[in-house]
C-alpha atoms as a PDB file:
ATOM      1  CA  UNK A   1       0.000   0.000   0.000  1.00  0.00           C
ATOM      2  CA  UNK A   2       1.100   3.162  -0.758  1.00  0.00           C
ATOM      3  CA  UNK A   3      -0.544   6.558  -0.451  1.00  0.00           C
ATOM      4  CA  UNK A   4      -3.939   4.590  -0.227  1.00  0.00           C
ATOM      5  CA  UNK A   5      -2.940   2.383  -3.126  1.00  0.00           C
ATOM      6  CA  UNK A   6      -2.203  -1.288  -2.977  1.00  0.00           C
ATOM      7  CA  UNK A   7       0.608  -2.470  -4.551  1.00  0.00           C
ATOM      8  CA  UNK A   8       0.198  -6.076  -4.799  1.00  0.00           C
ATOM      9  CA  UNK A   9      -2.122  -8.492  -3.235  1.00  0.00           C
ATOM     10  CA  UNK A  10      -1.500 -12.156  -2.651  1.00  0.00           C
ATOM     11  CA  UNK A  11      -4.510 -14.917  -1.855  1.00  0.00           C
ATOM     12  CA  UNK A  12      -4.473 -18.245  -0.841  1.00  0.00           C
ATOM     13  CA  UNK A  13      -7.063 -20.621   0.639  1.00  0.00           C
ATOM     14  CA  UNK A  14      -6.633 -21.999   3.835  1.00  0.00           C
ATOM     15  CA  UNK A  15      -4.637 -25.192   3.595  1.00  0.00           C
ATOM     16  CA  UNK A  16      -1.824 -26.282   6.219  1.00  0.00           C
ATOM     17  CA  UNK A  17      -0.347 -24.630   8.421  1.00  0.00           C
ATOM     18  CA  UNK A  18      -0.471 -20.918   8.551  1.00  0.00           C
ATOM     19  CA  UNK A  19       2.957 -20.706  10.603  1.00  0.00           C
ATOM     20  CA  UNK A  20       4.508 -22.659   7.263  1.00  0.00           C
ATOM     21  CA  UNK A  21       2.067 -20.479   4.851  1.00  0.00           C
ATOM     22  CA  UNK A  22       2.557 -16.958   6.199  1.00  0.00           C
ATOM     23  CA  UNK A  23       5.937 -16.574   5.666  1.00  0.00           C
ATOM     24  CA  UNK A  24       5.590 -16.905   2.162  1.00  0.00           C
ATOM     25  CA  UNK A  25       2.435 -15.368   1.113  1.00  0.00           C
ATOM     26  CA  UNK A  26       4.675 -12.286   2.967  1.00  0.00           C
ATOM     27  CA  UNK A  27       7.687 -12.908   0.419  1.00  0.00           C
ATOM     28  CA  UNK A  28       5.498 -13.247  -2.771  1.00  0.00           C
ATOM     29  CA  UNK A  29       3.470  -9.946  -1.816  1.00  0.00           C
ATOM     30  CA  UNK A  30       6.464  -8.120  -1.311  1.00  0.00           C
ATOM     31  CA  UNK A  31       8.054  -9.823  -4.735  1.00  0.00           C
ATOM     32  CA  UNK A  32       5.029  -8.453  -6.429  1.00  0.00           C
ATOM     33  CA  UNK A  33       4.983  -5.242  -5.222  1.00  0.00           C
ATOM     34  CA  UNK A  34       8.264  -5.117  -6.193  1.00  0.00           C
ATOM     35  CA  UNK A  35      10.076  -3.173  -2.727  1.00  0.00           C
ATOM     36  CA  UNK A  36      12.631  -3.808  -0.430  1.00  0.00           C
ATOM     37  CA  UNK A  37      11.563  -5.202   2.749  1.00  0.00           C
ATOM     38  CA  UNK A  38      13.636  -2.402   4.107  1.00  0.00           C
ATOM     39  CA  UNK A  39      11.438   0.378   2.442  1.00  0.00           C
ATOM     40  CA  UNK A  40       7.912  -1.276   4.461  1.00  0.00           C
ATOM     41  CA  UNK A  41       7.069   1.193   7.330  1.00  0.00           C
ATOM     42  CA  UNK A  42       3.882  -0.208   8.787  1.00  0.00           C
ATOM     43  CA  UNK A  43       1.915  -3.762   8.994  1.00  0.00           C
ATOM     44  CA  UNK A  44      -1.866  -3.666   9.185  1.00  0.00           C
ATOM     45  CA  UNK A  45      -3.153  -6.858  10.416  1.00  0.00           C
ATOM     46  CA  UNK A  46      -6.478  -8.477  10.995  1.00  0.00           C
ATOM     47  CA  UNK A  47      -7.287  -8.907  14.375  1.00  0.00           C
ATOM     48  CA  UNK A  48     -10.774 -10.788  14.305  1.00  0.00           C
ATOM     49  CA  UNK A  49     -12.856 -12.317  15.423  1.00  0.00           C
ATOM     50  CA  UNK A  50     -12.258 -15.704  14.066  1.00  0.00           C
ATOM     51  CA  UNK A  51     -10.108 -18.789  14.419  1.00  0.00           C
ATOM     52  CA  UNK A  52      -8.427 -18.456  17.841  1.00  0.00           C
ATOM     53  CA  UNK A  53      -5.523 -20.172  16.326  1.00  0.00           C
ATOM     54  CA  UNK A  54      -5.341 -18.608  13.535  1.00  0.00           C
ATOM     55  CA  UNK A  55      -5.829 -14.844  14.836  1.00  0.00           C
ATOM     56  CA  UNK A  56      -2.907 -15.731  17.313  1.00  0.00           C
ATOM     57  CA  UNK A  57      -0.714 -16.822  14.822  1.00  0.00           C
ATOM     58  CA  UNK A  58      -1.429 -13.765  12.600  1.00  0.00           C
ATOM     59  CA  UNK A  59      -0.800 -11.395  15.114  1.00  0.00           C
ATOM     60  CA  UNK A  60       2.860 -12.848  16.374  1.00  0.00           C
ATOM     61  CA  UNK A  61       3.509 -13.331  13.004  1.00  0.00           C
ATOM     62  CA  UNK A  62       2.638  -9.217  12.516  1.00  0.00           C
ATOM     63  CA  UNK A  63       4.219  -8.737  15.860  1.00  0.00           C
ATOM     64  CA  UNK A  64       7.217 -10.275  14.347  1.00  0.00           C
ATOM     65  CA  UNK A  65       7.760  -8.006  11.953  1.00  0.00           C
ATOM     66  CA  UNK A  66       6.846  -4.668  13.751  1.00  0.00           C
ATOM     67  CA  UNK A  67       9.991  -5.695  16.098  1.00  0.00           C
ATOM     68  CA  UNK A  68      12.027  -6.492  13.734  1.00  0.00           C
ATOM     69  CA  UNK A  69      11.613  -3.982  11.563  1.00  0.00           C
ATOM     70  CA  UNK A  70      10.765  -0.763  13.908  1.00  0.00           C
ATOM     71  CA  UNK A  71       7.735  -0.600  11.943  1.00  0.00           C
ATOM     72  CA  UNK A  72       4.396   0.854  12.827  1.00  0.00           C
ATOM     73  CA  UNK A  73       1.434  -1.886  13.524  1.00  0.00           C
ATOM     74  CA  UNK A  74      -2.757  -0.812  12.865  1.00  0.00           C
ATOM     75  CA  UNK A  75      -5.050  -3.405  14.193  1.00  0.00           C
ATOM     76  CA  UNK A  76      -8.473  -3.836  11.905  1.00  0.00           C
ATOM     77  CA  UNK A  77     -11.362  -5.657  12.459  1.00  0.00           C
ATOM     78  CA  UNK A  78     -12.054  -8.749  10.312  1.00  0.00           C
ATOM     79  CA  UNK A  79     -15.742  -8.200  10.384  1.00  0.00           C
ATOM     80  CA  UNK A  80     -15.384  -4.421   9.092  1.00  0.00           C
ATOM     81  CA  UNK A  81     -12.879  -5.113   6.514  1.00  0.00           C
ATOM     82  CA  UNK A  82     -15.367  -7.443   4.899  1.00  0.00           C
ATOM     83  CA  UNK A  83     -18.019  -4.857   5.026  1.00  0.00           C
ATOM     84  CA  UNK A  84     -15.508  -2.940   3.253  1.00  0.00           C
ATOM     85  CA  UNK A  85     -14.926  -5.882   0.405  1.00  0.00           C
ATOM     86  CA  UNK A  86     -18.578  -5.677  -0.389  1.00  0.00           C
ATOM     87  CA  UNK A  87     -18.198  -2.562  -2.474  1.00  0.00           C
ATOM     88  CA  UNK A  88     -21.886  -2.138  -1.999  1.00  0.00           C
ATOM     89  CA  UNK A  89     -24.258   1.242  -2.795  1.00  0.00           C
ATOM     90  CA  UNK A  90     -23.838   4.301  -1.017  1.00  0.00           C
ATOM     91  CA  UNK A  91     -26.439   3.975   1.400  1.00  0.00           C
ATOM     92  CA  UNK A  92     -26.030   0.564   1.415  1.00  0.00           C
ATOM     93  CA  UNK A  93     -27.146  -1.241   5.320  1.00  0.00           C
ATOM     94  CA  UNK A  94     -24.687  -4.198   5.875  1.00  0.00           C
ATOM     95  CA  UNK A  95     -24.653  -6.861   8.399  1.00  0.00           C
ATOM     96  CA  UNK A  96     -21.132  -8.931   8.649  1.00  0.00           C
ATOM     97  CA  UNK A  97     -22.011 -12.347  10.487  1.00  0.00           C
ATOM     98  CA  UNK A  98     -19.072 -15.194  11.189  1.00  0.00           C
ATOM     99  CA  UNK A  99     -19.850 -18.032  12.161  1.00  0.00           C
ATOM    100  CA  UNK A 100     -18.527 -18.788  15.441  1.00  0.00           C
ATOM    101  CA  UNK A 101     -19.449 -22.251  15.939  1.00  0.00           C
ATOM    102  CA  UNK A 102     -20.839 -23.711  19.246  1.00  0.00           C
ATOM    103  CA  UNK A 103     -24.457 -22.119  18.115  1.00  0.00           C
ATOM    104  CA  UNK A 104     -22.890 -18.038  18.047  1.00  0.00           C
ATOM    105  CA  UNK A 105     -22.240 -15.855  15.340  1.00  0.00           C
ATOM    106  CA  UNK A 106     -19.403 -13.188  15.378  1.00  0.00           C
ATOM    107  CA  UNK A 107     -21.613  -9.952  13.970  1.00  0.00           C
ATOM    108  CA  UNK A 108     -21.378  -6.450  13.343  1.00  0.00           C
ATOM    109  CA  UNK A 109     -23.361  -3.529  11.574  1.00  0.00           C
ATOM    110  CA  UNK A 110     -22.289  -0.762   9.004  1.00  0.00           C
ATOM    111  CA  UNK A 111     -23.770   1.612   6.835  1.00  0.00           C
ATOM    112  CA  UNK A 112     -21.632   2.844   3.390  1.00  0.00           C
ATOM    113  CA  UNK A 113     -20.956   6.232   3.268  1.00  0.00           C
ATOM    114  CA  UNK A 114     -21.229   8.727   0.463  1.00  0.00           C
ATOM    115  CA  UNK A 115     -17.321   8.493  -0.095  1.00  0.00           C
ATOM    116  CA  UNK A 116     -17.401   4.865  -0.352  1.00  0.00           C
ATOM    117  CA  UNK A 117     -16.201   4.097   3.515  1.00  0.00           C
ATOM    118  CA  UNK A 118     -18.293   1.980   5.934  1.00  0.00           C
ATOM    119  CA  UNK A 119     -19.728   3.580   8.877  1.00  0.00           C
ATOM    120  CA  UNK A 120     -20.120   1.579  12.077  1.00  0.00           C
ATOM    121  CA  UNK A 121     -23.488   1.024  13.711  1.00  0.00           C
ATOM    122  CA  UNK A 122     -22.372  -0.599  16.392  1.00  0.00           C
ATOM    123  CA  UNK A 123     -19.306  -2.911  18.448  1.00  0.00           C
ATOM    124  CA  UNK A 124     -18.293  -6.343  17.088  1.00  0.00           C
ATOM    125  CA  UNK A 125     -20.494  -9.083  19.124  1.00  0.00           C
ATOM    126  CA  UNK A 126     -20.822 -12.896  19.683  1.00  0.00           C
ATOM    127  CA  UNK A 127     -24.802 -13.549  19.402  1.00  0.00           C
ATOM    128  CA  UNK A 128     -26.776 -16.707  18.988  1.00  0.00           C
ATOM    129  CA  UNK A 129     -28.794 -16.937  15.404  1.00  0.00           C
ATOM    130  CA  UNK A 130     -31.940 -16.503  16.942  1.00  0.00           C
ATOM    131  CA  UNK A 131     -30.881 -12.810  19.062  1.00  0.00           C
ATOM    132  CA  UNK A 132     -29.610 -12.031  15.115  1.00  0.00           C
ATOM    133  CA  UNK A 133     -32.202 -13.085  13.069  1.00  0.00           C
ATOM    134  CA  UNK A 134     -34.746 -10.812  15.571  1.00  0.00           C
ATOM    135  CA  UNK A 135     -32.430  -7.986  15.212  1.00  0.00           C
ATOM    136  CA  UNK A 136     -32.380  -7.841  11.351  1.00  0.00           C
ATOM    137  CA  UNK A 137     -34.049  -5.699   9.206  1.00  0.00           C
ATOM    138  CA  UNK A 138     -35.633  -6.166   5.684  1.00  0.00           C
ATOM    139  CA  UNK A 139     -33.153  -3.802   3.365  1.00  0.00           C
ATOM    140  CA  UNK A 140     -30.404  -5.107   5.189  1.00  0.00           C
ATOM    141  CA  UNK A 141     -27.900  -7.120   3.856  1.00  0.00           C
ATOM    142  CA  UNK A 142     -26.188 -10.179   5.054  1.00  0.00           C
ATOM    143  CA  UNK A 143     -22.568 -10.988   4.429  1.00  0.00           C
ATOM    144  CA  UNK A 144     -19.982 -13.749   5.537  1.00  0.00           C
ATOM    145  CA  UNK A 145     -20.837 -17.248   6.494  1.00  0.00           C
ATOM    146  CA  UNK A 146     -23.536 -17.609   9.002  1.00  0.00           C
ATOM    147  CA  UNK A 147     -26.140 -17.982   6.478  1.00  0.00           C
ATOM    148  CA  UNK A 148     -24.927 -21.326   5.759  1.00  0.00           C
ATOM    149  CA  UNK A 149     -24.443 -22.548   8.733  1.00  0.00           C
ATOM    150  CA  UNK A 150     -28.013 -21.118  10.037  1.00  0.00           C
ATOM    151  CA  UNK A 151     -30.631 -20.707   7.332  1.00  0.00           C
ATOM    152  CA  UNK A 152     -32.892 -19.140   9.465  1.00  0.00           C
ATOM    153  CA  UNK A 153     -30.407 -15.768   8.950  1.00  0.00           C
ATOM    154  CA  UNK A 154     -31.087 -16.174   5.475  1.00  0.00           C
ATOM    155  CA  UNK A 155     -34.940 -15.951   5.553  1.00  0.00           C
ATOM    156  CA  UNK A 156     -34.211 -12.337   7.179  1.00  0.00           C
ATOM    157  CA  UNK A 157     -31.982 -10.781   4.655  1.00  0.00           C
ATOM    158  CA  UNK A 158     -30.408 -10.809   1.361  1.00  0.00           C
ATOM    159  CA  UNK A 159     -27.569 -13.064   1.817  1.00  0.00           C
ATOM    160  CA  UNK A 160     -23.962 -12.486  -0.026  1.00  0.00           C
ATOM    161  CA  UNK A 161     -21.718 -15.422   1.577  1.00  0.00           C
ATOM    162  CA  UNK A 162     -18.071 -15.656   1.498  1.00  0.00           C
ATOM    163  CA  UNK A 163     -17.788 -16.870  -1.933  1.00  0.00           C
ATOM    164  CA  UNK A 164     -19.097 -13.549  -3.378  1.00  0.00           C
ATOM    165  CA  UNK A 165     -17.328 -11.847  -0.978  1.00  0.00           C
ATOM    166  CA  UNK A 166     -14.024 -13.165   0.393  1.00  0.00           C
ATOM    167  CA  UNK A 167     -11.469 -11.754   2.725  1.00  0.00           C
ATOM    168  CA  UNK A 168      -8.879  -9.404   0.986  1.00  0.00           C
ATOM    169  CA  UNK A 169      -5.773  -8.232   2.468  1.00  0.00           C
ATOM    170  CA  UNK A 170      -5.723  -5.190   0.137  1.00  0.00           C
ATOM    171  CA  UNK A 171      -9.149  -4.182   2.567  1.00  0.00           C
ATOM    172  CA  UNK A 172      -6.815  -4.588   5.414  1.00  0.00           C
ATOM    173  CA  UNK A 173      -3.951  -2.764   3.994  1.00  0.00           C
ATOM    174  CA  UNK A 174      -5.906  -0.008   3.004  1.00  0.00           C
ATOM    175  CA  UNK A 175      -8.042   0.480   6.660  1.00  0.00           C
ATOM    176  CA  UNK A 176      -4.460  -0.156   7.911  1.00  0.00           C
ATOM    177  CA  UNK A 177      -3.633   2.763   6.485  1.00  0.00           C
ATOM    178  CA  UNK A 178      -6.322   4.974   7.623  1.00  0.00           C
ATOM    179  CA  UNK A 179      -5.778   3.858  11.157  1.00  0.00           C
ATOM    180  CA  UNK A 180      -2.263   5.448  10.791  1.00  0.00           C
ATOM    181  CA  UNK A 181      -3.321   8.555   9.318  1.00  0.00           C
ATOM    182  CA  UNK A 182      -5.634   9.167  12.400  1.00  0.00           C
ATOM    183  CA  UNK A 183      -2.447   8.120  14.304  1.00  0.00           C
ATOM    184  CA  UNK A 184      -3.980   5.346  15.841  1.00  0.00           C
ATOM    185  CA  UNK A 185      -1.343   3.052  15.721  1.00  0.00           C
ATOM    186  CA  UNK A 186      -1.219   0.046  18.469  1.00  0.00           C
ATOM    187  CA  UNK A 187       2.098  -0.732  20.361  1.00  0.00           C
ATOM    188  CA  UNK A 188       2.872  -4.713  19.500  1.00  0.00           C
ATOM    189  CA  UNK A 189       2.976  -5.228  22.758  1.00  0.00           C
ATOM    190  CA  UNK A 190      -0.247  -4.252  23.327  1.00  0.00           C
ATOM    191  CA  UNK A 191      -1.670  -5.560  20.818  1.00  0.00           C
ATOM    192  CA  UNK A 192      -4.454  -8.403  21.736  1.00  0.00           C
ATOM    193  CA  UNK A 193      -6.702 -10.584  19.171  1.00  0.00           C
ATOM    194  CA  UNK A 194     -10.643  -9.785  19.332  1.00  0.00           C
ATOM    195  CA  UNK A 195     -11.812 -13.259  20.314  1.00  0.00           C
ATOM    196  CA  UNK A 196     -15.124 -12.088  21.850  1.00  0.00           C
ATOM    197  CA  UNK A 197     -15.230 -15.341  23.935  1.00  0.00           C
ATOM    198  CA  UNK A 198     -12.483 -16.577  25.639  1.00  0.00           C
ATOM    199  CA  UNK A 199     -10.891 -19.823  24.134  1.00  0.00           C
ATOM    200  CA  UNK A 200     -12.675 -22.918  25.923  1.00  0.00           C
ATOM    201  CA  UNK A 201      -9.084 -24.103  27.514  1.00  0.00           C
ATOM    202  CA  UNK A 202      -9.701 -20.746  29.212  1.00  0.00           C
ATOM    203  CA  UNK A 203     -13.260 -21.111  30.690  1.00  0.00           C
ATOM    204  CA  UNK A 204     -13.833 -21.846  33.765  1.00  0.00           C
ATOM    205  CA  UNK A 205     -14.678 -26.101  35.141  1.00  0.00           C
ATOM    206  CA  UNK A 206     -18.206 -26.622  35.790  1.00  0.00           C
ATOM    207  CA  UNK A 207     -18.690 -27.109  39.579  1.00  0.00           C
ATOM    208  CA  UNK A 208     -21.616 -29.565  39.350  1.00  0.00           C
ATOM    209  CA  UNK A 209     -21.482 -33.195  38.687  1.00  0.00           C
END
């Protein structure tokens, strides 16, 4: 990214490992681009929800870099940069919804903006289907996953799933960016995934038998 403008973008599904992946979707973006490693000043970097393994292993791997490299880090929300992906109508009501497994969703709101951004309506949350489906309105449309997992979000809203609209890490880059230009840069050390719920090696033994 620079000045706003990506440079190169690199995709892969998810197959593997991403500690052996990462490293060199990283070189082959960089090849592309066609830059020095040494001329990168920030790293923008999802930060979820999603896969607790995966969202750890993308941040240390991020994390890794930023130390390295004395480089700036901007933290952006998985669930608003595919709101962002959807290139939809000004005007446009959105609805990003994960699915989190374990009957929850991972869900946010946005409205797009006359200049093309997406406005927030509210935090990033961990619902079941059934809060969801009550909360959604007719015009408002439904992005991500949780469709297919739970049809009964689909009988609320005009559904685009991830196939329509996949993850991009240019969307990342480029809210990355933003971030920084607001200075609101995190310090690595800092800098925590957004699980909204805890990993279940974290919660707490039942006390009843």
């Amino acid at each position: 990214m620079v000045d706003g403008t990506p440079r190169a973008e690199v995709n892969a599904s998810a197959v593997g490992s991403h500690v052996a992946s990462l490293p060199e979707l990283v070189r082959r973006a960089i090849d592309a681009a066609r830059v020095d490693l040494e001329a990168v000043e920030a790293v923008a970097v999802s930060i979820g929800p999603g896969s607790f393994t995966g969202l750890r292993i993308g941040l240390a791997f991020a994390k890794g870099l930023v130390f390295a490299g004395g480089l700036q880090l901007a933290a952006v929300s998985t669930l608003e940069a595919l709101a962002l992906a959807a290139k939809a109508p000004v005007g446009t009501r959105l609805c990003v919804a994960l699915d989190a497994r374990k009957r929850e969703v991972n869900t946010a709101s946005f409205e797009v903006t006359a200049d093309g951004a997406v406005r927030r309506q509210g935090p990033d949350e961990a619902l079941a289907p059934a809060v969801l489906a009550a909360r959604l309105e007719p015009d408002r449309v439904l992005l991500g996953d949780a469709a297919a997992a739970y049809p009964e979000l689909g009988r609320h809203a005009a559904v685009r799933g991830l196939d329509q609209v996949p993850p991009r890490g240019a969307v990342v880059a480029r809210l990355g960016w933003e971030r920084l230009l607001r200075g609101e840069s995190v310090s690595p050390v800092e800098a925590e995934p957004g699980y909204l719920r805890r990993p279940d090696a974290e919660l707490p033994r039942s006390t009843s038998r």
